[in-house]
Protein backbone atom coordinates (compact mmCIF):
# COMPACT_ATOMS: atom_id res chain seq x y z
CA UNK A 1 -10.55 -17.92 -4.45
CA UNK A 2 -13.46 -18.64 -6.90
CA UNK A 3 -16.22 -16.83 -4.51
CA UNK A 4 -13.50 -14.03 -4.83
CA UNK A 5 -13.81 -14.60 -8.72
CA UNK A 6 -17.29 -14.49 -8.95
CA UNK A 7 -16.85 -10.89 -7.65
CA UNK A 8 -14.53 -10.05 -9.42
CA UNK A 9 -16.50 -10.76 -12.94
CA UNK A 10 -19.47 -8.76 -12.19
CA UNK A 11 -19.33 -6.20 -14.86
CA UNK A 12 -18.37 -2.64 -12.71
CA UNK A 13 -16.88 -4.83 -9.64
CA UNK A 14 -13.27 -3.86 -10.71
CA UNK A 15 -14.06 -0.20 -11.36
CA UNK A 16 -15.81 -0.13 -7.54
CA UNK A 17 -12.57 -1.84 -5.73
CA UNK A 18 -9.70 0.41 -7.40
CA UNK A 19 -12.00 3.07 -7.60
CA UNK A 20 -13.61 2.76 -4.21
CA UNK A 21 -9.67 2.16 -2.39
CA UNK A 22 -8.49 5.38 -4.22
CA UNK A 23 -11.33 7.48 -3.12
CA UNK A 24 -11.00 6.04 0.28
CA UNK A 25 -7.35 7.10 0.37
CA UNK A 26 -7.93 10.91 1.21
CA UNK A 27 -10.20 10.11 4.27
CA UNK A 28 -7.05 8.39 5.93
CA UNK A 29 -4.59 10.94 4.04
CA UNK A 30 -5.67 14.49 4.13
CA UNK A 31 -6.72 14.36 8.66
CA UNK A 32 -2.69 13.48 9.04
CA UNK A 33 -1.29 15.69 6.49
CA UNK A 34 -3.08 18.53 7.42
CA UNK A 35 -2.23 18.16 11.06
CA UNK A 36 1.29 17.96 9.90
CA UNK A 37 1.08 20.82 7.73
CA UNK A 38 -0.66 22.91 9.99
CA UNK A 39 1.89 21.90 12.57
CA UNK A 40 4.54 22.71 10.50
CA UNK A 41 3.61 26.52 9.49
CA UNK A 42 2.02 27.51 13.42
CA UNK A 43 4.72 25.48 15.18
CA UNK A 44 1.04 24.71 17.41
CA UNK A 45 -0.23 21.35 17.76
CA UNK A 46 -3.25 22.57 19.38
CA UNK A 47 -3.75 24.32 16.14
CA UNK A 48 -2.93 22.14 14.28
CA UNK A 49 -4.94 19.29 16.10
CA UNK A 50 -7.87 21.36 16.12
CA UNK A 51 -8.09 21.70 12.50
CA UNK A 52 -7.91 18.18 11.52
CA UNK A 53 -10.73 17.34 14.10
CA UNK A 54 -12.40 19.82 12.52
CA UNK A 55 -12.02 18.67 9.05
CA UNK A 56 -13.43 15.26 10.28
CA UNK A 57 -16.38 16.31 12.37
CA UNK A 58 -17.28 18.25 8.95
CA UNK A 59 -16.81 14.90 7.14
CA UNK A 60 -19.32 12.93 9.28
CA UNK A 61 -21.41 15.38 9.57
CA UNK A 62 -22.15 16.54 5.98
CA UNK A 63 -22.00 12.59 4.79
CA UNK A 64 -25.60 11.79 5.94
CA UNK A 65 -27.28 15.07 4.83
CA UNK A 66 -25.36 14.22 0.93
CA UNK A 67 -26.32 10.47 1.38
CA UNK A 68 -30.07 11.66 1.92
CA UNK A 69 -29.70 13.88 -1.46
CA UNK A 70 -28.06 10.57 -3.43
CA UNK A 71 -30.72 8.57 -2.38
CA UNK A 72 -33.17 10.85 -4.24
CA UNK A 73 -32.54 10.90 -7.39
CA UNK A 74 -28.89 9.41 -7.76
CA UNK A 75 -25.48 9.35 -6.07
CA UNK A 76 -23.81 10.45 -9.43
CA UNK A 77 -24.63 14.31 -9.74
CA UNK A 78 -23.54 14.18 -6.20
CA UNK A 79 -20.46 12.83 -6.71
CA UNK A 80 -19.06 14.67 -10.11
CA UNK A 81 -20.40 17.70 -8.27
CA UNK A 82 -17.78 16.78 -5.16
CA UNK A 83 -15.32 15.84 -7.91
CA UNK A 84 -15.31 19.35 -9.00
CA UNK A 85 -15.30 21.13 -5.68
CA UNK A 86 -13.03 19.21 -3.40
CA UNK A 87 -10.00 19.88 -5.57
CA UNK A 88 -10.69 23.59 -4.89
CA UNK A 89 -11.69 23.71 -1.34
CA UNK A 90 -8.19 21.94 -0.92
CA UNK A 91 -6.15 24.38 -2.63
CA UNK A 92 -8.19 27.11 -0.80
CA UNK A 93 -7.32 25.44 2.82
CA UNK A 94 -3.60 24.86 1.75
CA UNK A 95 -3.23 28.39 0.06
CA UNK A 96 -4.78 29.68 3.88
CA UNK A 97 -2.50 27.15 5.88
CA UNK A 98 0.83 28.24 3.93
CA UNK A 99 -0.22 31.90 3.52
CA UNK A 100 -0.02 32.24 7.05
CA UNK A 101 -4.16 32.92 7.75
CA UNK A 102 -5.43 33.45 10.68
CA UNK A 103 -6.31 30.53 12.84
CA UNK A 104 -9.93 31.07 12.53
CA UNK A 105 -9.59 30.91 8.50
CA UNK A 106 -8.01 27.78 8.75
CA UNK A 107 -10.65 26.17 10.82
CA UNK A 108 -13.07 27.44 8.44
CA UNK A 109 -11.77 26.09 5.20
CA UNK A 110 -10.69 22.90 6.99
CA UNK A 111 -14.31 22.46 8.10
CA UNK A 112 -15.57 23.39 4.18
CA UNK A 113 -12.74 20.63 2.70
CA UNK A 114 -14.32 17.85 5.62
CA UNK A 115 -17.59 18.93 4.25
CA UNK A 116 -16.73 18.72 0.57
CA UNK A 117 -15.07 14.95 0.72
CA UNK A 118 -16.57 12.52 -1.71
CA UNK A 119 -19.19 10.59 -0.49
CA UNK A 120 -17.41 6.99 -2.29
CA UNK A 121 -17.28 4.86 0.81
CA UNK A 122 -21.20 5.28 1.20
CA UNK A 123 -22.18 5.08 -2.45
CA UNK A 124 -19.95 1.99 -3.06
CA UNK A 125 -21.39 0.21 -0.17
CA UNK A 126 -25.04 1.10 -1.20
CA UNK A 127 -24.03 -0.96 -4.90
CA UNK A 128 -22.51 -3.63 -3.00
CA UNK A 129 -25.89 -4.10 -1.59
CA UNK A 130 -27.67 -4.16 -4.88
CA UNK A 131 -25.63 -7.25 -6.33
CA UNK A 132 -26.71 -10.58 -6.22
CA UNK A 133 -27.46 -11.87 -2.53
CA UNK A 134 -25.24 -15.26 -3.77
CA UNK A 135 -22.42 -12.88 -4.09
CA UNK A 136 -23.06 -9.69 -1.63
CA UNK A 137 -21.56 -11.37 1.41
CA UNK A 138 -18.16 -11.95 -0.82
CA UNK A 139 -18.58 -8.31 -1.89
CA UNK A 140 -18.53 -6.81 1.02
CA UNK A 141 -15.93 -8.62 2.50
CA UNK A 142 -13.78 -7.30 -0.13
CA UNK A 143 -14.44 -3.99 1.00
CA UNK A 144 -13.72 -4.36 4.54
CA UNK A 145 -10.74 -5.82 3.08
CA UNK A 146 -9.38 -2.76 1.28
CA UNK A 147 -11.02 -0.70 3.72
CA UNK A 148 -8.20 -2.11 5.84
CA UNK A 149 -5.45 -1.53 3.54
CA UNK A 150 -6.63 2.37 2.91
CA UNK A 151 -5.30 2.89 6.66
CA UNK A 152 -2.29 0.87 6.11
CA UNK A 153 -1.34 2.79 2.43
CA UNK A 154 -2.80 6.92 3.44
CA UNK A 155 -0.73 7.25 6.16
CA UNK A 156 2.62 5.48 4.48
CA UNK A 157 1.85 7.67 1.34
CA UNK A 158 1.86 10.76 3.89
CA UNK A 159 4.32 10.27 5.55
CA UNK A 160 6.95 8.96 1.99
CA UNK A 161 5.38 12.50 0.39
CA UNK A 162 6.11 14.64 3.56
CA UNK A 163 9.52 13.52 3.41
CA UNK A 164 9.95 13.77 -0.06
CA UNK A 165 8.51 16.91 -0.76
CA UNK A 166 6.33 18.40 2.03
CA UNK A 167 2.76 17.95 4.05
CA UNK A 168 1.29 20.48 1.48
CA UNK A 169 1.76 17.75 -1.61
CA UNK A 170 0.19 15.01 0.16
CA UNK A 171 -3.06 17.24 0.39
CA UNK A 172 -2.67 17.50 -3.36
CA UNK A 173 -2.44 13.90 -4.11
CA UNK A 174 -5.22 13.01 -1.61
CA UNK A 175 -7.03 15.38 -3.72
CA UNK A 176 -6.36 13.42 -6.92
CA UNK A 177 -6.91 10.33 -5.71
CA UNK A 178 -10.78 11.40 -4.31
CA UNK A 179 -11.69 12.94 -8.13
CA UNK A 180 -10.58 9.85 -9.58
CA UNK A 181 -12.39 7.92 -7.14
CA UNK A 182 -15.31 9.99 -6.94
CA UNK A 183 -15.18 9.68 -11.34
CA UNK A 184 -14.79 6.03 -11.17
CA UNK A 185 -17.41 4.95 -9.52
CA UNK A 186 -20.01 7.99 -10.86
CA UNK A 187 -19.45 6.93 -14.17
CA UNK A 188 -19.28 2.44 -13.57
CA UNK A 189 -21.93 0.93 -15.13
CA UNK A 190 -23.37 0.06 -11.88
CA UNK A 191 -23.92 3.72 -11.50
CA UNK A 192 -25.56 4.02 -15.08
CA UNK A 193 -28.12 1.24 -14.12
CA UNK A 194 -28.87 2.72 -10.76
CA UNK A 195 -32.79 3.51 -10.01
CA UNK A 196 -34.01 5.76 -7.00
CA UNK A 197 -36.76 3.73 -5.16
CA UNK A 198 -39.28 6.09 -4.08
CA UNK A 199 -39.63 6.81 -0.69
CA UNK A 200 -43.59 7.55 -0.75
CA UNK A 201 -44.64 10.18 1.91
CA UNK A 202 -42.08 12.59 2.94
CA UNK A 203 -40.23 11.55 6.28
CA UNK A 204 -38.23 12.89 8.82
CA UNK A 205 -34.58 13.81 8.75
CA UNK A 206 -33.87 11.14 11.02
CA UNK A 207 -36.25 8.44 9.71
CA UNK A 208 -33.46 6.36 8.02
CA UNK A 209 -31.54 6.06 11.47
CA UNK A 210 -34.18 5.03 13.55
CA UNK A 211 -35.27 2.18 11.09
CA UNK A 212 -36.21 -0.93 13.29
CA UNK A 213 -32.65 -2.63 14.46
CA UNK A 214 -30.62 -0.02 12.63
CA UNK A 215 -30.04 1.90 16.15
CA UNK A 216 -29.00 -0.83 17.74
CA UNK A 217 -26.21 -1.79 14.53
CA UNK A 218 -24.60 2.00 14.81
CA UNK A 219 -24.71 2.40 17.96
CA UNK A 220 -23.23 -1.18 18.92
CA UNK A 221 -20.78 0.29 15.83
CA UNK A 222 -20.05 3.36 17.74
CA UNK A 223 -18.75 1.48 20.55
CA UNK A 224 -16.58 -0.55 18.92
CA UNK A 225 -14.78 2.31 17.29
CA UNK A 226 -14.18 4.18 20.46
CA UNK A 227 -12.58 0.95 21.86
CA UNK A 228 -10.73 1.72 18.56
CA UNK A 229 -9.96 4.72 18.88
CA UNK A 230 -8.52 4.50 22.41
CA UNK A 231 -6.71 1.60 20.90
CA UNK A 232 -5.13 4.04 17.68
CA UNK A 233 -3.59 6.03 20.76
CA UNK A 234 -2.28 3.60 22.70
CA UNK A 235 -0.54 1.59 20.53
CA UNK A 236 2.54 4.81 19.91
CA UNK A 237 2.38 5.53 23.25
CA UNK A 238 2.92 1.75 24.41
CA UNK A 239 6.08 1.66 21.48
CA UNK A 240 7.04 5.68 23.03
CA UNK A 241 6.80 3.95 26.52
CA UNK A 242 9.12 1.51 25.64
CA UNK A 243 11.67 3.19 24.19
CA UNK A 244 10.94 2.03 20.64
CA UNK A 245 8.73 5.27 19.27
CA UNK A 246 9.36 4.24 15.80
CA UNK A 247 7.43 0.98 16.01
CA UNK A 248 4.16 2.21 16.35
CA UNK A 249 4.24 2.59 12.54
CA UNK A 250 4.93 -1.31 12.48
CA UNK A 251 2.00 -1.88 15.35
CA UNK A 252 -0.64 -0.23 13.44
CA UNK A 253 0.17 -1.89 10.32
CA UNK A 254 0.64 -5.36 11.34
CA UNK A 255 -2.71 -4.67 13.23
CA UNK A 256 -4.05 -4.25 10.00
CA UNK A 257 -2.92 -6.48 8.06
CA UNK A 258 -4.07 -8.94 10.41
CA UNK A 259 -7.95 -7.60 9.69
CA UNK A 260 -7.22 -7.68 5.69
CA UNK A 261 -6.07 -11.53 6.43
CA UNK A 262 -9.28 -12.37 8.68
CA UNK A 263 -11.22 -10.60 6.36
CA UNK A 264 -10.09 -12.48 3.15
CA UNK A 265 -10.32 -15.69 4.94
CA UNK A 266 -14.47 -14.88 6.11
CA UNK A 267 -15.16 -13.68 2.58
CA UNK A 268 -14.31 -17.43 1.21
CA UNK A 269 -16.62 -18.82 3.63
CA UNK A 270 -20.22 -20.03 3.49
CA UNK A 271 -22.12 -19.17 6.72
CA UNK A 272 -25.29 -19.88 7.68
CA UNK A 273 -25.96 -18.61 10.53
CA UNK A 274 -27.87 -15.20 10.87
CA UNK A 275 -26.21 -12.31 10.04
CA UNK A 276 -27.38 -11.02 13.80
CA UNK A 277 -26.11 -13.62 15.37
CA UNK A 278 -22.76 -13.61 13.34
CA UNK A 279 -22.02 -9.72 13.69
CA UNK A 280 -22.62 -10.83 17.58
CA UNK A 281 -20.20 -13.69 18.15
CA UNK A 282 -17.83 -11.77 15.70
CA UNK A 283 -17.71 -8.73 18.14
CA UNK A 284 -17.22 -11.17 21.15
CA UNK A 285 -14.36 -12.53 18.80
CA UNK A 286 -12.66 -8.90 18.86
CA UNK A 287 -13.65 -8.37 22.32
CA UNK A 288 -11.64 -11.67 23.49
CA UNK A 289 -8.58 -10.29 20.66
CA UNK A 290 -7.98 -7.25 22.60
CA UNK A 291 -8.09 -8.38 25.92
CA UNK A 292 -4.60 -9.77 26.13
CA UNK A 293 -3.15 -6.48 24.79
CA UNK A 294 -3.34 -5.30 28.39
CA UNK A 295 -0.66 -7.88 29.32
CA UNK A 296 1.91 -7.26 26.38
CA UNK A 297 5.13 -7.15 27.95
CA UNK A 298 7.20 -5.58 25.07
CA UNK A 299 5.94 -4.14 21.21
CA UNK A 300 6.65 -7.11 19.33
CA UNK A 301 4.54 -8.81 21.72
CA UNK A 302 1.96 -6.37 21.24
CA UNK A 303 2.84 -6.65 17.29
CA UNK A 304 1.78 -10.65 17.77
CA UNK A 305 -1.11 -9.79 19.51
CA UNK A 306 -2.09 -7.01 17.50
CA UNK A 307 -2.36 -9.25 14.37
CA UNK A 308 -4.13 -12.14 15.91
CA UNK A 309 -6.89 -9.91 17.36
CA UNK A 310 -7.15 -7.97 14.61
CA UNK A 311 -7.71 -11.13 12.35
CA UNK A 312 -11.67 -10.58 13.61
CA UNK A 313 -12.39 -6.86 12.70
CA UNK A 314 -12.92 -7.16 8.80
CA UNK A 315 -15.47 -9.65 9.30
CA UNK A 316 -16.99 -7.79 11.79
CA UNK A 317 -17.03 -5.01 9.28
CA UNK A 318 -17.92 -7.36 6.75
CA UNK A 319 -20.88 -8.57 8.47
CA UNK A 320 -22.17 -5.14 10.20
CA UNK A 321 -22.10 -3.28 6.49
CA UNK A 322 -24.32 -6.26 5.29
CA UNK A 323 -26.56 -6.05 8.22
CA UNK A 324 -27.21 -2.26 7.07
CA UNK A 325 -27.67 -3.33 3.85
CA UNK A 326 -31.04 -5.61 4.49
CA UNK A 327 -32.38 -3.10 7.25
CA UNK A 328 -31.98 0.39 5.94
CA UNK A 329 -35.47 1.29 3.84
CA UNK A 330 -34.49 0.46 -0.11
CA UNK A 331 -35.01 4.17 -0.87
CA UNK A 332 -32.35 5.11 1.66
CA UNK A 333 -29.29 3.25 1.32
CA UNK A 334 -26.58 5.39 0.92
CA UNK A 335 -27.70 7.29 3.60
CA UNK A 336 -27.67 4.66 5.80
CA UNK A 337 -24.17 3.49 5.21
CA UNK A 338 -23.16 7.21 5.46
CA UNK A 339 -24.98 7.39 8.51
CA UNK A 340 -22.57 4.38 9.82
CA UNK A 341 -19.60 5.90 8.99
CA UNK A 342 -20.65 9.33 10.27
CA UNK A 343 -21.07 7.39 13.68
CA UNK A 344 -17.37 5.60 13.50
CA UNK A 345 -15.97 8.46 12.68
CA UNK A 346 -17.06 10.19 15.48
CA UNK A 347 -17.12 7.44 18.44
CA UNK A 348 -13.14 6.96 17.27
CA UNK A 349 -12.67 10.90 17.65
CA UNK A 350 -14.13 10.15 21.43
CA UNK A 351 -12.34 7.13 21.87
CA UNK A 352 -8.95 8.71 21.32
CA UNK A 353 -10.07 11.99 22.97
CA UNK A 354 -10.63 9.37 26.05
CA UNK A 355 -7.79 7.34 25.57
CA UNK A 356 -5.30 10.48 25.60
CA UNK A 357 -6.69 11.50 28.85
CA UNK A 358 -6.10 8.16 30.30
CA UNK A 359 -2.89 7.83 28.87
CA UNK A 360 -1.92 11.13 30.42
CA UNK A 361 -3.07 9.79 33.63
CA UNK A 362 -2.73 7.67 36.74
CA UNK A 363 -4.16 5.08 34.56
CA UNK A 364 -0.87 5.46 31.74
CA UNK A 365 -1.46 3.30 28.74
CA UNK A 366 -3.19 0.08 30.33
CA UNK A 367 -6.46 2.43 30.92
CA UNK A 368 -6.57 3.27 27.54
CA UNK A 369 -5.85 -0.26 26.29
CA UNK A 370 -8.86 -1.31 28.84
CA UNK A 371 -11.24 0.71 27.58
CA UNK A 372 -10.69 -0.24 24.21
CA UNK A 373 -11.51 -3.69 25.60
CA UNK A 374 -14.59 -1.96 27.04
CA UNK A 375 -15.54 -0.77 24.37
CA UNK A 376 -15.55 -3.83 22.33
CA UNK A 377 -17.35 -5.82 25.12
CA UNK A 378 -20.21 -2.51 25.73
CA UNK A 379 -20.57 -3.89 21.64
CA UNK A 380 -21.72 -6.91 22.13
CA UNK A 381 -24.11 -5.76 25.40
CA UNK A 382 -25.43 -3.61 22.96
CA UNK A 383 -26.69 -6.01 20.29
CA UNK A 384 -28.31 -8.39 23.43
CA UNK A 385 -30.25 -5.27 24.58
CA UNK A 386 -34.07 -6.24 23.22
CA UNK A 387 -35.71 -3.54 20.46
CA UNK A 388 -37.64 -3.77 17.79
CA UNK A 389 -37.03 -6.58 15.56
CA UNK A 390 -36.07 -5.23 11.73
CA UNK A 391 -38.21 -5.82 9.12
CA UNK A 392 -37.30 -8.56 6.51
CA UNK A 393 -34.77 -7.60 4.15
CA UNK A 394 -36.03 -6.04 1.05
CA UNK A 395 -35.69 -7.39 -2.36
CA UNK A 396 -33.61 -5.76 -4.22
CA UNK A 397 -33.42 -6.03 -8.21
CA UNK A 398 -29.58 -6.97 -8.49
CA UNK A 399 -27.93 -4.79 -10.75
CA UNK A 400 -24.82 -6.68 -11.26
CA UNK A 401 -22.41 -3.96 -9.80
């Protein structure tokens, strides 16, 4: 508990957890209550899917090109600028969902809401990685941490508000939650004390990504969240399968909570072994957790299982944000980290595009359960396959978060 305390005391480090988990919160929120809403008003769940993907291709996509911007000059015009806009470009996809718009409309203002979603997750991580190095380790396993918990809370806060008071009000509180998130953190003192580090001669769009060993991070990254992502879809259908639909709530969360309890226990710990050869023997870890999911013989089996395999991700997490951290270029954090998520979010829309198909298959739910094992294993291949070697971390004037 004291590393977790030492955290805890730097001066903005409470403002960037409860800030950072509520502006989180609409990312795993707003994709579900939109499909349900959608759903709900087209009776389509083609329409409905396609609307959600849309709203998180928009998401990934836009993150990188705002991360670049932040990097600049400063995340926080960025961020009070997404403050003021998301709220809006929410009530404009709602009013176009509930007025009955055309299908087209809807894709279009879902793709300009995905588009307009505070960029917290990347800006938080990119202060993380200008506190002390004593602490940053701790730091960021605290984020993995309550990045865990924002997929175990969004979707229980959709689904309580859905049947409360409708889809349509969960899209409103998601949209609360991101201004006071995207607020918090643009106005922490961490955020006051932040200073742009030039980037001397103008470079290419996609300079930041292809930063010695930074490939090889996102796209060993990517395939561990398709594996995930196959994983997300197999779960309900394993608990549908077995006559139990109503359990794959209980999967997913205990599958969680198993990563938030990994991850708490690795943020306590002093390790000194190289953070590339950690994030490399952690992914092995998660590859050897999900392989005996293929053999779960009913879903509180798969619940046990779930939990004990999941008790590696949030250190992998934990480890693979702090490896971006001392490669990306010190002028180009945020951009980086957005760049990271821009690449899990997508690989986990392929995953569960690929593990649907499989599902629906000769293969059933084992395929899809296998190739989240494949993915996890095509990981740590990844990170083995030679390239150029990074160049030593930059020193970074801690700013005391």
């Amino acid at each position: 508990m004291r590393s977790y305390l030492s955290v805890w005391r730097l001066p903005s480090a409470p403002v960037l957890l409860v800030a950072g988990f509520a502006g989180r919160l609409p990312s795993a929120m707003v994709p579900l209550a939109l499909l349900l809403m959608v759903q709900q008003r087209t009776g389509s769940y083609a329409v409905a899917g396609l609307a959600a993907a849309t709203y998180g291709l928009a998401m990934a996509g836009m993150a990188p090109v705002l991360g670049r911007l932040a990097d600049r000059r400063s995340p926080r015009p960025v961020l009070l600028a997404q403050a003021g806009a998301y709220p809006l470009l929410l009530g404009l996809l709602v009013a176009a969902v509930l007025g009955g718009a055309p299908t087209a409309v809807i894709v279009a203002a879902s793709a300009a809401a995905g588009a307009g979603t505070p960029l917290v997750s990347g800006v938080v991580r990119a202060l993380w990685s200008r506190v002390d190095p004593a602490v940053r380790g701790t730091a960021f396993a605290l984020d993995a941490t309550a990045t865990e918990l924002v997929f175990v809370a969004g979707p229980t806060l959709v689904a309580a508000l859905t049947v409360l008071a409708g889809p349509a009000w969960a899209v409103g509180v998601a949209g609360a939650l991101a201004v006071a998130g995207a607020l918090g953190v643009a106005t922490s003192a961490a955020m006051r004390r932040w200073v742009p580090v030039p980037a001397g001669q103008r470079t290419s769009p996609f300079a930041t990504v292809l930063t010695p060993g930074l490939p090889r991070v996102l796209l060993s990254g990517g395939a561990l969240m398709l594996g995930f992502g196959a994983l997300e879809v197999a779960i309900p259908a394993f608990a549908d399968a077995a006559g139990s639909p109503g359990m794959s709530g209980v999967l997913l969360a205990l599958w969680s909570l198993g990563s938030v309890a990994g991850g708490l226990w690795f943020g306590a710990r002093v390790v000194s072994v190289s953070l590339p050869r950690q994030y490399r023997w952690l992914l092995l870890g998660v590859t050897i957790g999900l392989a005996p999911l293929t053999a779960a013989s009913s879903p509180w089996v798969l619940g046990a299982l779930l939990f004990l395999g999941g008790t590696a991700i949030a250190p992998t997490l934990t480890v693979q944000n702090s490896l971006v951290g001392a490669i990306a270029p010190a002028h180009a954090t945020t951009e980086a980290f957005t760049w990271l998520s821009t690449m899990a979010t997508g690989a986990s829309a392929v995953g569960a595009a690929l593990g649907g198909a499989l599902i629906e298959g000769p293969a059933g739910v084992t395929g899809s359960l296998l190739l989240a094992v494949a993915g996890a294993a095509v990981a740590v291949l990844v990170t083995l396959v030679p390239g150029r070697q990074p160049a030593r971390e930059r020193v970074r004037e801690p700013v005391g978060a």
